[in-house]
Protein backbone atom coordinates (compact mmCIF):
# COMPACT_ATOMS: atom_id res chain seq x y z
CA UNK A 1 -276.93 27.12 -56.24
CA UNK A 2 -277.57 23.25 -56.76
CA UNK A 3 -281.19 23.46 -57.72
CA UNK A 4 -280.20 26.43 -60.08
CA UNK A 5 -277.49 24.72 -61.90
CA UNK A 6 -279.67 21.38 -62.26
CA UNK A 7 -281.98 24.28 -63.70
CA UNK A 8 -279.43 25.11 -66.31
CA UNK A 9 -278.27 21.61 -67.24
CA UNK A 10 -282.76 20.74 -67.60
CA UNK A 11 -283.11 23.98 -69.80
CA UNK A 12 -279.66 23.04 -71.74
CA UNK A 13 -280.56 19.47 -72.33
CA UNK A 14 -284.17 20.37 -73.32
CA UNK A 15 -283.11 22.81 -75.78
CA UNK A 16 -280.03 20.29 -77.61
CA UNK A 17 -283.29 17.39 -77.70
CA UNK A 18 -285.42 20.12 -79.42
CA UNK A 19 -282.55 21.26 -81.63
CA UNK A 20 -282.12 17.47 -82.46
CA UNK A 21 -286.35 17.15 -83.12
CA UNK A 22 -285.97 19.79 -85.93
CA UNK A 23 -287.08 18.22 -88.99
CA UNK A 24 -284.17 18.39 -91.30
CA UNK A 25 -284.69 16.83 -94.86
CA UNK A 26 -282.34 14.20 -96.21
CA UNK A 27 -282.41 15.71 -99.42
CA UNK A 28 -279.88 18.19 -100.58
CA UNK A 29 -277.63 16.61 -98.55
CA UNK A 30 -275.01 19.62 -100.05
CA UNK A 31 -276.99 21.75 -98.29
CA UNK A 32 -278.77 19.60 -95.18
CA UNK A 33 -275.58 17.74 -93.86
CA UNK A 34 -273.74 20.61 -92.68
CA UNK A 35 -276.79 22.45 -90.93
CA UNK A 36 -277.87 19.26 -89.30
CA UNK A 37 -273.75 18.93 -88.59
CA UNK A 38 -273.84 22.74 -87.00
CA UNK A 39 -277.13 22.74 -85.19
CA UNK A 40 -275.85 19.33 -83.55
CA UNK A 41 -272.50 20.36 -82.52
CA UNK A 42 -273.39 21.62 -79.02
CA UNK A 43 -272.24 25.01 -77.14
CA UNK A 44 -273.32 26.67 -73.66
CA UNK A 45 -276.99 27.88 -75.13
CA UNK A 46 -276.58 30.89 -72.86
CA UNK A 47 -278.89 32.89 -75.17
CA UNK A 48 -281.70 30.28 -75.37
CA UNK A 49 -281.10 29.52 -71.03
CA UNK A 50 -281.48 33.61 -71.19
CA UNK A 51 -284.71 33.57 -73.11
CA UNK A 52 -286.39 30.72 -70.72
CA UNK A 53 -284.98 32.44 -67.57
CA UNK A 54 -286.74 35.83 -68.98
CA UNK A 55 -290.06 34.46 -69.50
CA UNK A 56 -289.95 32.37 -66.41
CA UNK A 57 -289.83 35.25 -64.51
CA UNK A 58 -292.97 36.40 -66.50
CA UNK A 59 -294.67 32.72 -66.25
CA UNK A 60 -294.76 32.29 -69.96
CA UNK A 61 -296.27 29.29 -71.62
CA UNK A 62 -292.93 26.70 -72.12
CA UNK A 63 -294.13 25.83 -75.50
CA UNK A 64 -293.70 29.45 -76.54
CA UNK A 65 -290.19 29.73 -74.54
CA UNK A 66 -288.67 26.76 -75.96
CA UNK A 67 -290.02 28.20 -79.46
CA UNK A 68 -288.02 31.61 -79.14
CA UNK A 69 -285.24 30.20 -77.58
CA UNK A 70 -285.01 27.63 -80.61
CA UNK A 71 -284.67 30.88 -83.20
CA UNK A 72 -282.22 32.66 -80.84
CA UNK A 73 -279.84 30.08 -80.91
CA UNK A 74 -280.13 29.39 -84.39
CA UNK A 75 -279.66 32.78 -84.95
CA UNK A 76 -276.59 32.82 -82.95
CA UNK A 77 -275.76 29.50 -84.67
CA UNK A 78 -276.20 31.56 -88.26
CA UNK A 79 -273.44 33.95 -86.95
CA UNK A 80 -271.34 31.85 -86.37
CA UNK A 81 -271.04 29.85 -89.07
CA UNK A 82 -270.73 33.20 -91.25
CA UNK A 83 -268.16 34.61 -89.00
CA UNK A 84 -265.68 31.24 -88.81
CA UNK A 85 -265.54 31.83 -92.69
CA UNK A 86 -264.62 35.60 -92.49
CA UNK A 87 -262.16 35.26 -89.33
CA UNK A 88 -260.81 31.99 -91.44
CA UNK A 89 -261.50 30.23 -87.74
CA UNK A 90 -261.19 26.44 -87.75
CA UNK A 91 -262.25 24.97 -84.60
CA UNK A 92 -265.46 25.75 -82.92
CA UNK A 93 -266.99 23.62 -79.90
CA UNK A 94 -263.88 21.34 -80.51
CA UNK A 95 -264.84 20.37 -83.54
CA UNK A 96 -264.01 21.41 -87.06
CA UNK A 97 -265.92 24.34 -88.52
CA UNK A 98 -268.20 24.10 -91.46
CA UNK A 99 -266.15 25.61 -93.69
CA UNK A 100 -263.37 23.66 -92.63
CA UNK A 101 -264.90 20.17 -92.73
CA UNK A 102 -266.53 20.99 -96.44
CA UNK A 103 -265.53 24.38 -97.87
CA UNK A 104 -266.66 27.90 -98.16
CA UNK A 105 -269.72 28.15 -100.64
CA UNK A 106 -271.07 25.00 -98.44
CA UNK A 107 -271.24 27.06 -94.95
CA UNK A 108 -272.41 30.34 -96.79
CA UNK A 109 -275.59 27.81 -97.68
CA UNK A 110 -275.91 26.53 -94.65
CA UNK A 111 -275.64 29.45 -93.04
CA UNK A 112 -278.74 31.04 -94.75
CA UNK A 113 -280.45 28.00 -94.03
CA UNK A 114 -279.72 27.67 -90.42
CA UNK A 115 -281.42 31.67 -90.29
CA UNK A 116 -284.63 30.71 -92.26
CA UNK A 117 -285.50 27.84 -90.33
CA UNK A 118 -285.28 29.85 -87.40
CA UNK A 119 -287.75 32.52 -88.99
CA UNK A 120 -290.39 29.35 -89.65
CA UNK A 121 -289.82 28.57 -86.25
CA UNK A 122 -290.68 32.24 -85.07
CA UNK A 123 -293.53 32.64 -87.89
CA UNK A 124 -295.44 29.67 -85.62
CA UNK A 125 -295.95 31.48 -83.07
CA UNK A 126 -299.19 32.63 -82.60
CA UNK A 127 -299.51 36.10 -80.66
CA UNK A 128 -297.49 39.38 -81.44
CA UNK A 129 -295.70 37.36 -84.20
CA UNK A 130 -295.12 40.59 -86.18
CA UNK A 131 -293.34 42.24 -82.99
CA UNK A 132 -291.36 39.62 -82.25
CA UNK A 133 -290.27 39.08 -85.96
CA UNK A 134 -289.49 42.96 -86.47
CA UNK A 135 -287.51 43.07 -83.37
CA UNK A 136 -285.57 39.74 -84.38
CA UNK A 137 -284.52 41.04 -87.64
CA UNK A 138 -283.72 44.10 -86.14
CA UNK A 139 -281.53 42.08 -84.31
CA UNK A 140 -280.27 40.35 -86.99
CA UNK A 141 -279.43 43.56 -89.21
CA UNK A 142 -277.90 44.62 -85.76
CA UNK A 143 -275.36 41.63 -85.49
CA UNK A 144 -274.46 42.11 -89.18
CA UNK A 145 -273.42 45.73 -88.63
CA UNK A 146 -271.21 44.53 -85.48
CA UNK A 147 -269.43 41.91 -87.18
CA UNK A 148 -268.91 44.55 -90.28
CA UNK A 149 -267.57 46.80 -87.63
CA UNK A 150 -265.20 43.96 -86.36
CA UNK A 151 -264.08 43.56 -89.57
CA UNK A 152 -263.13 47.17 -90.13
CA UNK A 153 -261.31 47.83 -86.96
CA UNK A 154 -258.66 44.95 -88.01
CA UNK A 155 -255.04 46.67 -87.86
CA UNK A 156 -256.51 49.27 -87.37
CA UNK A 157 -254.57 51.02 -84.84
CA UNK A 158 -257.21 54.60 -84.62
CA UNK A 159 -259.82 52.59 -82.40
CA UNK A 160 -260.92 53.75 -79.81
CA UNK A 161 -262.20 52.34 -76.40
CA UNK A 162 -265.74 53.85 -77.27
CA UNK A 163 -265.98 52.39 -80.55
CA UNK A 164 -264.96 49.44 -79.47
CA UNK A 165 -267.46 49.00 -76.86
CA UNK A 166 -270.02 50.07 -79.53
CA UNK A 167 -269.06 47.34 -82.10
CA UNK A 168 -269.55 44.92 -79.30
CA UNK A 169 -272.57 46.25 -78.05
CA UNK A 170 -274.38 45.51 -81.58
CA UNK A 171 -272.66 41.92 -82.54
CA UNK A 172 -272.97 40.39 -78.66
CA UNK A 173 -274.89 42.86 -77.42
CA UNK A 174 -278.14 42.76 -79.22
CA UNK A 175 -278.74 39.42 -79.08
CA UNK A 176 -278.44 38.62 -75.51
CA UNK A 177 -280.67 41.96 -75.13
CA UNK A 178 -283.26 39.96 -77.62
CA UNK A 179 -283.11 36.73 -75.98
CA UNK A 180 -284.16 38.48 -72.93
CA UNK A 181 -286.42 40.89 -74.64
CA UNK A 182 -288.41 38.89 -76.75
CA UNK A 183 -290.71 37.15 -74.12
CA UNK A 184 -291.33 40.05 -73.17
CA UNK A 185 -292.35 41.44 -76.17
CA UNK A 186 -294.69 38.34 -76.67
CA UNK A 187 -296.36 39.26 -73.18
CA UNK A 188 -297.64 42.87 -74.52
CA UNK A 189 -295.51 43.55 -72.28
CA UNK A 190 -294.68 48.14 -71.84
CA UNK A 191 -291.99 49.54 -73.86
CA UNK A 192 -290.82 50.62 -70.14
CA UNK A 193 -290.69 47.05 -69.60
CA UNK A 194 -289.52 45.80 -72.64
CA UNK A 195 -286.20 48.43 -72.66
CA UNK A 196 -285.23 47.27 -69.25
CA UNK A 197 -285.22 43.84 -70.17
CA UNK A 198 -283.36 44.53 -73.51
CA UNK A 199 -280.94 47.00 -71.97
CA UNK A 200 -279.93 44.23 -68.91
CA UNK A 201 -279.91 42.04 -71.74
CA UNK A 202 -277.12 44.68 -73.28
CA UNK A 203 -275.00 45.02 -70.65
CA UNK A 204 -274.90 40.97 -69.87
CA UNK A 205 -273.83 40.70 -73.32
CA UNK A 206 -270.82 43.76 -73.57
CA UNK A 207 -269.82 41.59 -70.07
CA UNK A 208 -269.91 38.47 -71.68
CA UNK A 209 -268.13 39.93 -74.68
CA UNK A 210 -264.96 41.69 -72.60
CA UNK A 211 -264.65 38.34 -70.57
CA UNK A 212 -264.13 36.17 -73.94
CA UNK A 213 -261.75 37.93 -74.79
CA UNK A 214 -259.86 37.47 -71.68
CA UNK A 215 -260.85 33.94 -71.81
CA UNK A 216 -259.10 34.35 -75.12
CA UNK A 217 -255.65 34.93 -73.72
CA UNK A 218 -256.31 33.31 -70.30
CA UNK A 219 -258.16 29.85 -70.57
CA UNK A 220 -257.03 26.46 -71.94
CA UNK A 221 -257.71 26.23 -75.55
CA UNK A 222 -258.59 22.49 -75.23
CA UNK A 223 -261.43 23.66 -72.79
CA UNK A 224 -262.63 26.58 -74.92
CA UNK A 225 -263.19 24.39 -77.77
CA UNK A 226 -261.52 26.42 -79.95
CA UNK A 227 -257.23 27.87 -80.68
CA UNK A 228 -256.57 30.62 -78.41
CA UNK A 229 -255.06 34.46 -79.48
CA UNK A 230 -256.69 34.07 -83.09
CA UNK A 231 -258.21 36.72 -82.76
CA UNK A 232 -255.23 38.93 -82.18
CA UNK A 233 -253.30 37.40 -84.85
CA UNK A 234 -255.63 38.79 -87.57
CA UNK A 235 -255.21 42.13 -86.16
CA UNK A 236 -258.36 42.12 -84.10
CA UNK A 237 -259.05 45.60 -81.66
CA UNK A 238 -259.70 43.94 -78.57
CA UNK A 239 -260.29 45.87 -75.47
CA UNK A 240 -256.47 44.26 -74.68
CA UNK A 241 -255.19 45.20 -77.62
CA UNK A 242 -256.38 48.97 -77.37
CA UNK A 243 -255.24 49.48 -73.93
CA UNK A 244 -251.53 47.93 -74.95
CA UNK A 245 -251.77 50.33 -77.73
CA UNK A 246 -252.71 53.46 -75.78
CA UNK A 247 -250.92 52.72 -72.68
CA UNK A 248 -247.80 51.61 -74.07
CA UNK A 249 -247.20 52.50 -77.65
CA UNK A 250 -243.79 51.56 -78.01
CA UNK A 251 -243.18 48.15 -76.15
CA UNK A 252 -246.33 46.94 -77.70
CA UNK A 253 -245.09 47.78 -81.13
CA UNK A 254 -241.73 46.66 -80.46
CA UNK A 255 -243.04 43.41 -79.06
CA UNK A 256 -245.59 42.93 -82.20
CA UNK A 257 -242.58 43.39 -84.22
CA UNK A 258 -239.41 41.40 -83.17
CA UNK A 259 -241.13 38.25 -81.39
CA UNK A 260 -240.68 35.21 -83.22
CA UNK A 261 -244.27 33.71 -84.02
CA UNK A 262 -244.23 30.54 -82.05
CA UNK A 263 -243.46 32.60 -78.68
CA UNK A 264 -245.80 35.89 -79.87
CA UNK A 265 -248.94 34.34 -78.10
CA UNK A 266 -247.01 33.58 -74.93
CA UNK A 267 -244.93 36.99 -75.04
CA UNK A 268 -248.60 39.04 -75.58
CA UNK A 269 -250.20 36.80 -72.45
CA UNK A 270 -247.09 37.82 -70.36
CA UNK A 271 -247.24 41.30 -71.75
CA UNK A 272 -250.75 41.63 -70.41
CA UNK A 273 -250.18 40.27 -66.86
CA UNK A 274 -246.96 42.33 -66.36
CA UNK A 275 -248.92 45.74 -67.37
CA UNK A 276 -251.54 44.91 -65.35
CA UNK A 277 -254.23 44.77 -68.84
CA UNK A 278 -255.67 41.01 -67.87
CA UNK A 279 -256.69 43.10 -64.30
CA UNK A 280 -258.23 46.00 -66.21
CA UNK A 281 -259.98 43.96 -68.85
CA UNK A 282 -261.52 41.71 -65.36
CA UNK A 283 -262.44 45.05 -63.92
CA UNK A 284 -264.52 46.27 -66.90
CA UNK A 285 -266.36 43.15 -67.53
CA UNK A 286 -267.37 43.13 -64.18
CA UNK A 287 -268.41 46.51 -64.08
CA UNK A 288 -270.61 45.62 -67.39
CA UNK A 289 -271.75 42.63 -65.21
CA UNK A 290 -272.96 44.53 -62.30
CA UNK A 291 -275.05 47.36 -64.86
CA UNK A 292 -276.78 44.22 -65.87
CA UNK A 293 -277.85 43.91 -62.58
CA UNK A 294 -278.72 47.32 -62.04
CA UNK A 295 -281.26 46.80 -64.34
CA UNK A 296 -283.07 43.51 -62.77
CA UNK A 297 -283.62 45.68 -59.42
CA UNK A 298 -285.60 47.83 -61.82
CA UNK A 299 -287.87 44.93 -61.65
CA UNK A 300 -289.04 45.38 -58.09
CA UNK A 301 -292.36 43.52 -58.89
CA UNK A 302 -290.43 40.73 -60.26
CA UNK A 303 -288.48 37.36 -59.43
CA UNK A 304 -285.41 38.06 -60.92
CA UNK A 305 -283.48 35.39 -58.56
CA UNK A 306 -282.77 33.18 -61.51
CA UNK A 307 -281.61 35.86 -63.26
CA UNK A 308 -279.24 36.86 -61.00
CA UNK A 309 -277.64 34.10 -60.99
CA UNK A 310 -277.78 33.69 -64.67
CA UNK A 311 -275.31 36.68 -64.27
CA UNK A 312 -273.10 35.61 -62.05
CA UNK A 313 -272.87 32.11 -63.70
CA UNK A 314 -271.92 33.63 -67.04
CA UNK A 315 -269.67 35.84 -64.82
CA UNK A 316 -267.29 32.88 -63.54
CA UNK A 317 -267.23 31.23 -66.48
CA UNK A 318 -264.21 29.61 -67.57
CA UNK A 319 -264.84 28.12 -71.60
């Protein structure tokens, strides 16, 4: 477990020096400042750590690795520079968001930025360079329709488990399934091949997905980089929030309703303990966690070790 986590910090710290090698111009600084700000700011890289574990496993060239892993984060980066605007979120790997440190029209530009440099980045690459760019802006088209989704459900209280596990399927979902998926795709790899990796991919991500939002109730908001329960504040259909609502109607409507604001987030936390929903919520992500791994025994011909415990790392996390 050692070796594999001095593994992760290598693959993490090679990735950040990369991100910081990107040649950013001077020159619109209206526009370059804040991508050079956002690209810098650090996070996990799960999704680029996912992309080098996947081709490891397939002993593909680093160069071309570190090349897709660069676009998948800056995809992911792209997101989430859109999303703080339209969730009106402030704080993002402890520091302030774009939006928040200049304004609005600023992190829209950036945003689209941030994307296009990840498509020059991906247009470099030399073999199955149309593949790989169809199924990234697949991807991409696929995010965009979560995150519309996301914004639909808010207050509303007619979601459903199923459609919620759909919405999170496309805006997590899909890109954890590309990031594992795309090596694979640049191998000429078999569609057989290529859907096992995406669909592990999948279920990693719904896990990852179900498990932030517990992290969202449960963990320390200094840790997590960013304020805690926001999401339920602007009427967000968490998996929490849907089993509150269809398991207890009435107390979760009465709570919503006569808590004073400052003790709301501690009153929902409690809520969710004393119904047993923070247990639930554990039990699904897990059970998304373990599919995942379904899928890598698929791979009998394979070294999936690293992998694995990809899985179970992203499992435990705690921020």
């Amino acid at each position: 477990m050692k070796e594999f986590n001095e593994l992760i910090d290598f693959i993490r710290s090679e990735v950040n020096k990369n991100l910081e090698r990107i040649s950013i111009p001077d020159s619109p600084k209206y526009l370059y400042d804040p991508i050079r700000y956002s690209v810098r700011s650090g996070g996990k890289r799960f999704r680029p750590i996912l992309t080098h574990l996947s081709g490891r496993a397939n002993n593909i060239d680093s160069g071309v690795l570190m090349s897709l892993s660069l676009a998948v984060e800056l995809l992911h980066n792209f997101t989430l520079v859109h999303d703080d605007i339209m969730d009106n979120d402030t704080i993002r790997h402890g520091k302030k968001t774009i939006h928040e440190k200049w304004d609005a029209s600023t992190a829209i530009l950036a945003g689209d930025g941030i994307y296009t440099i990840a498509q020059i980045i991906l247009s470099q690459i030399s073999k199955n360079t149309s593949k790989i760019s169809k199924h990234f802006n697949k991807t991409t088209l696929e995010i965009c329709e979560g995150q519309a989704l996301d914004k639909e459900f808010e207050n509303d209280k007619t979601i459903t488990r199923d459609m919620y596990f759909d919405m999170i399927d496309k805006k997590t979902g899909s890109l954890l399934g590309a990031s594992a998926a795309l090596p694979i795709i640049y191998n000429d790899s078999s569609p057989e091949m290529i859907h096992i990796y995406e669909s592990f991919g999948r279920h990693l991500g719904r896990g990852f997905q179900v498990h932030d939002d517990l992290l969202e109730i449960t963990a320390d908001s200094k840790v997590m980089g960013k304020s805690l329960g926001s999401d339920i504040f602007q009427g967000k259909q968490t998996i929490m929030v849907i089993m509150a609502r269809e398991n207890h109607p009435d107390e979760w409507e009465e709570l919503l309703n006569n808590s004073d604001s400052n003790e709301l987030f501690g009153k929902i936390s409690s809520f969710f303990k004393d119904k047993n929903i923070i247990k639930e919520t554990r039990s699904i992500s897990e059970s998304y966690f373990s599919s995942s791994l379904d899928y890598l025994r698929k791979l009998n011909t394979i070294n999936t070790d690293e992998l694995v415990e990809l899985v179970h790392l992203i499992k435990k996390r705690t921020y």
